[in-house]
N, C-alpha and C. Protein backbone atom coordinates (compact mmCIF):
# COMPACT_ATOMS: atom_id res chain seq x y z
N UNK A 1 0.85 -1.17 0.00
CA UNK A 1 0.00 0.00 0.00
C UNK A 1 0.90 1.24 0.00
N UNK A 2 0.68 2.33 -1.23
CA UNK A 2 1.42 2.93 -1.22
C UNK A 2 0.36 4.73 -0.30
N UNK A 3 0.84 4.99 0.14
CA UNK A 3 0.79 6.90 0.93
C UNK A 3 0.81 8.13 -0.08
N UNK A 4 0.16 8.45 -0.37
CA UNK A 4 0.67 9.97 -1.30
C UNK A 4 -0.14 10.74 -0.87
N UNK A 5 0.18 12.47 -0.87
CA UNK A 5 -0.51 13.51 -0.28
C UNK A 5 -1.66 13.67 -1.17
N UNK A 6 -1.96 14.83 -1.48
CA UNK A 6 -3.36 15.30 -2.19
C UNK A 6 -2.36 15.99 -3.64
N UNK A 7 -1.49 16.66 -2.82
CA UNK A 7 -0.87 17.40 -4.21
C UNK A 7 0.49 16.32 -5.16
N UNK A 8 0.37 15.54 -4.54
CA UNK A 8 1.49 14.79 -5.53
C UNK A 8 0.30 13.87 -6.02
N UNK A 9 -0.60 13.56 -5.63
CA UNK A 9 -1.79 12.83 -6.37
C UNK A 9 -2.12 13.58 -7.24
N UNK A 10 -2.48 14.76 -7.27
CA UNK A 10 -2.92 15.56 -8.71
C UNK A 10 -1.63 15.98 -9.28
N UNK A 11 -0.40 15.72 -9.44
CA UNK A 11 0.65 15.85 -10.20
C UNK A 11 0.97 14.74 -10.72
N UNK A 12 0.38 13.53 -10.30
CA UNK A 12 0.89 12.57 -11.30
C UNK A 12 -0.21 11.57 -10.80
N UNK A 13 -1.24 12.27 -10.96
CA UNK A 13 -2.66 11.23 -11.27
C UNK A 13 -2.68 9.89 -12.15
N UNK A 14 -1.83 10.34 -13.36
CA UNK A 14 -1.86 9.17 -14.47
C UNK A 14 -1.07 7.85 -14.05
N UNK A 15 -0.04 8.45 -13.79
CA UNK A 15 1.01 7.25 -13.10
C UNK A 15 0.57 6.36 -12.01
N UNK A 16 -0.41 7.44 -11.32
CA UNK A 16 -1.19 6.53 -9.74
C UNK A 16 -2.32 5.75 -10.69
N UNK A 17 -2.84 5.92 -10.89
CA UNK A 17 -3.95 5.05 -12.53
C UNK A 17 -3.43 4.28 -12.35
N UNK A 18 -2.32 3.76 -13.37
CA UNK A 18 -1.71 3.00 -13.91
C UNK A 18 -1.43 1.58 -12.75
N UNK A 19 -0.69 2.27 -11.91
CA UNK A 19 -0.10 1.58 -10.59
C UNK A 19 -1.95 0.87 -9.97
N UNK A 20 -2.58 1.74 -9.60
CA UNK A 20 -3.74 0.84 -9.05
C UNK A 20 -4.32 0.01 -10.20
N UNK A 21 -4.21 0.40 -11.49
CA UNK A 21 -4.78 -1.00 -12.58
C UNK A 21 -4.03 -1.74 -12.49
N UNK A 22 -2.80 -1.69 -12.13
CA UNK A 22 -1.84 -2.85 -11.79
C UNK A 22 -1.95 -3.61 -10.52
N UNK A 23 -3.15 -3.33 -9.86
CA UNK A 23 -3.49 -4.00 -8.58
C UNK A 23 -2.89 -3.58 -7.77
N UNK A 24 -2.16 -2.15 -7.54
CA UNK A 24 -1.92 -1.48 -5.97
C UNK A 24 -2.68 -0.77 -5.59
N UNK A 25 -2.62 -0.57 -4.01
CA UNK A 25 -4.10 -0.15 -3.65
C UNK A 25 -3.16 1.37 -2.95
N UNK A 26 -3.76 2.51 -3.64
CA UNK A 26 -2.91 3.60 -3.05
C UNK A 26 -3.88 4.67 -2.03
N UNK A 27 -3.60 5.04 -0.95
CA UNK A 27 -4.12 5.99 -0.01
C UNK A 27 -3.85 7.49 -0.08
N UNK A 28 -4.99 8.27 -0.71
CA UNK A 28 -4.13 9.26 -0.98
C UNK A 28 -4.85 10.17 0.48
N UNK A 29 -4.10 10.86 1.12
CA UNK A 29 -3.80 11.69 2.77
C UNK A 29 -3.96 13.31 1.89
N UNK A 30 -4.51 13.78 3.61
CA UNK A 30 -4.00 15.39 3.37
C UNK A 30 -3.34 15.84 4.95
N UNK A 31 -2.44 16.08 4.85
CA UNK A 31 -1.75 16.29 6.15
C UNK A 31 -1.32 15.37 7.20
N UNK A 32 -1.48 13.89 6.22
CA UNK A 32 -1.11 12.88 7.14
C UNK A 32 -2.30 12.01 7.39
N UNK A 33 -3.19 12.21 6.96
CA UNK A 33 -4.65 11.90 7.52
C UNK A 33 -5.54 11.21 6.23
N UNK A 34 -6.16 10.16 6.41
CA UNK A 34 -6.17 9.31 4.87
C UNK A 34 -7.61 9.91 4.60
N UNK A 35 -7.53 10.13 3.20
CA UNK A 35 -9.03 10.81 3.12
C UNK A 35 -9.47 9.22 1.73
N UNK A 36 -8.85 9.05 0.74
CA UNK A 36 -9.10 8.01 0.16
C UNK A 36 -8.72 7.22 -0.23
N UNK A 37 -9.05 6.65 -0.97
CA UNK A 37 -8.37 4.90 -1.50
C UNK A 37 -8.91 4.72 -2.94
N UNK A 38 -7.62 4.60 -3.59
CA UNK A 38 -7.45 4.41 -4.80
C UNK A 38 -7.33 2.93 -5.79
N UNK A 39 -8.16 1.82 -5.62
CA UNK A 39 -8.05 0.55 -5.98
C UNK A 39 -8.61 0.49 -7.79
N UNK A 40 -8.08 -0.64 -7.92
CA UNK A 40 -8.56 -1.13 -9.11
C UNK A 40 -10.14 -1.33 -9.28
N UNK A 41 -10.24 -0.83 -10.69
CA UNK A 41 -12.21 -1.02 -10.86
C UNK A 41 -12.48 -2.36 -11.32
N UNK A 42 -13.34 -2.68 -10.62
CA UNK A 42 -13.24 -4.63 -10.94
C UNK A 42 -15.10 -4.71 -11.18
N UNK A 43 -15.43 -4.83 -12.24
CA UNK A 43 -16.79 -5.10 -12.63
C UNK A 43 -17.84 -6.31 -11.58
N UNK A 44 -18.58 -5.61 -11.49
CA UNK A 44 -19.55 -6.60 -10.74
C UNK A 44 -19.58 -7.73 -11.16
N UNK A 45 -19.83 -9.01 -10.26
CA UNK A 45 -19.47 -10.52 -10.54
C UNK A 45 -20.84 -11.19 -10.39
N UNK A 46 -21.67 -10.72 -9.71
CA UNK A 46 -22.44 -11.76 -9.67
C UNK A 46 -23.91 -10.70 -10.96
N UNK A 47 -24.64 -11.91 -11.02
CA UNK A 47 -25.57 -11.52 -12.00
C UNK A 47 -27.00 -10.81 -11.61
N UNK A 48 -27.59 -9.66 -11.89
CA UNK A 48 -28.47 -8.72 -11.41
C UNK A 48 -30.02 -9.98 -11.18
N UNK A 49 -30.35 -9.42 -10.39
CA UNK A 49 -31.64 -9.84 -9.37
C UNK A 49 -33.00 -9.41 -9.82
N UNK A 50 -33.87 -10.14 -11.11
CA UNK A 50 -34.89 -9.38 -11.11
C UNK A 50 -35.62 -8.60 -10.16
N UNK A 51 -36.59 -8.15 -10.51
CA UNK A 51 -37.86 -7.62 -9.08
C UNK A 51 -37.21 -7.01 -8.30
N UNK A 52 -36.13 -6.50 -8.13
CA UNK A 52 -35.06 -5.59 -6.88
C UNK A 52 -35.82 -4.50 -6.37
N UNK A 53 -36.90 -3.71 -7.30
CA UNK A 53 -37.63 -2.78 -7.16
C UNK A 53 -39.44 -2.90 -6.72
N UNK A 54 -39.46 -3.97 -6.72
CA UNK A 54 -40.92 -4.97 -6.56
C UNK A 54 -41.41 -4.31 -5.44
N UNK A 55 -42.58 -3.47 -5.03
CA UNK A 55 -42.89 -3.21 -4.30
C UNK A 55 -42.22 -2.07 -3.52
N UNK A 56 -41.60 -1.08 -4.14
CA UNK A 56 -40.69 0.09 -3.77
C UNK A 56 -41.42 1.24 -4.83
N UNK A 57 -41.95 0.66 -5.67
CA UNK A 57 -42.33 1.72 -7.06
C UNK A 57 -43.94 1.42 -7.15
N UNK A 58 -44.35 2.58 -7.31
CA UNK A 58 -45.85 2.76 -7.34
C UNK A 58 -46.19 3.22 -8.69
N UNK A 59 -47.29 2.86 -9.45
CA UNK A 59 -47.07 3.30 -11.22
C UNK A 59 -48.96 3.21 -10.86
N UNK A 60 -48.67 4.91 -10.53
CA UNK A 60 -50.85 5.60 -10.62
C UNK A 60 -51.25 4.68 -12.15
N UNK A 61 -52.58 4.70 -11.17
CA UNK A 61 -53.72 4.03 -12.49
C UNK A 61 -53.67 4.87 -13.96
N UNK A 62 -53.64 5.90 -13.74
CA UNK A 62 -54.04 7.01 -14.59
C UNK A 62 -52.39 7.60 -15.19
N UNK A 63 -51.56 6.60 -15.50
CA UNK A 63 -50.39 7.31 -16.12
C UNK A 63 -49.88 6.89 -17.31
N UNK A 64 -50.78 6.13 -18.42
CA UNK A 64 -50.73 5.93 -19.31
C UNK A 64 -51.64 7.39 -20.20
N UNK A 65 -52.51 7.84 -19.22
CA UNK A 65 -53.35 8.75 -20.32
C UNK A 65 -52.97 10.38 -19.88
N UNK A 66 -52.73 10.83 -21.04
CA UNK A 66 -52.21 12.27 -21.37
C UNK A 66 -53.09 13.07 -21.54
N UNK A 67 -53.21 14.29 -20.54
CA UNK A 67 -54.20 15.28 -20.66
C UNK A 67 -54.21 15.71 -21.94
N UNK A 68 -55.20 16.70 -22.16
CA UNK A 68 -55.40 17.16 -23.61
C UNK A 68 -54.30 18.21 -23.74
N UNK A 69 -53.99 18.84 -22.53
CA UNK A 69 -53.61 20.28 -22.49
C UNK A 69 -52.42 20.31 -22.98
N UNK A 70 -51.48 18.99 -22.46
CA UNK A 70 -50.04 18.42 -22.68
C UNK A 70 -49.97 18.08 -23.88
N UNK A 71 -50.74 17.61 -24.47
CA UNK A 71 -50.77 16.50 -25.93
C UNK A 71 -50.79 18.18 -26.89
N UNK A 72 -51.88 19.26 -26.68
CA UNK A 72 -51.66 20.28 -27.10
C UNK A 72 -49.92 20.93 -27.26
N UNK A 73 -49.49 21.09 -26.03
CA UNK A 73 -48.03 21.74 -26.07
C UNK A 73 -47.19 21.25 -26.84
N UNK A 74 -47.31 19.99 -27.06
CA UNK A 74 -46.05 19.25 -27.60
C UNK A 74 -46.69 19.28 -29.04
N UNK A 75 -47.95 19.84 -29.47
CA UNK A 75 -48.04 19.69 -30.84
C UNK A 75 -47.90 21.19 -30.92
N UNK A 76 -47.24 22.46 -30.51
CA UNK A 76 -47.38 23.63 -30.15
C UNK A 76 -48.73 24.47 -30.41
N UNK A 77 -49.52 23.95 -30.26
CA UNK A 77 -51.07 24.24 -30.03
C UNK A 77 -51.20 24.79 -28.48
N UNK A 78 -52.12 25.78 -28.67
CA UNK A 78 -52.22 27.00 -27.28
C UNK A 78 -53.45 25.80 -26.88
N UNK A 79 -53.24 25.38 -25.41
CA UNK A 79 -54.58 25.27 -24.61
C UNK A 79 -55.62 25.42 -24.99
């Protein structure tokens, strides 16, 4: 695990890239004090979960049908 401040992290951002796609995990500090962590981006592994939203989302009776007033605007017809 490599330590770097805030300002040598934005002076050679690319090089710290490189190094964490290479699987090092770098801590970048401000005054000594770790504010983040710089790891490799590793794509999600397992496979998405239908229905995740099942009962979290409400879809009104009435939201298939478009007032007149709206259907007007978008044909730029005044009300």
């Amino acid at each position: 695990m490599q330590i770097v401040n805030v300002y040598e992290a934005k002076t050679h951002l690319s090089r710290l890239l490189e190094q964490a796609a290479a699987g090092e995990e770098i801590v970048i500090a401000k005054a000594g004090k770790p504010l983040a962590r710089l790891i490799p981006y590793q794509e999600e592994e397992r496979p998405r979960e239908p229905g995740y939203w099942r009962g979290r989302v409400h879809i009104a009776d009435d939201f298939d049908e478009l007032p007149e007033s709206i259907a007007a605007a978008f044909k730029g017809e005044a009300p």
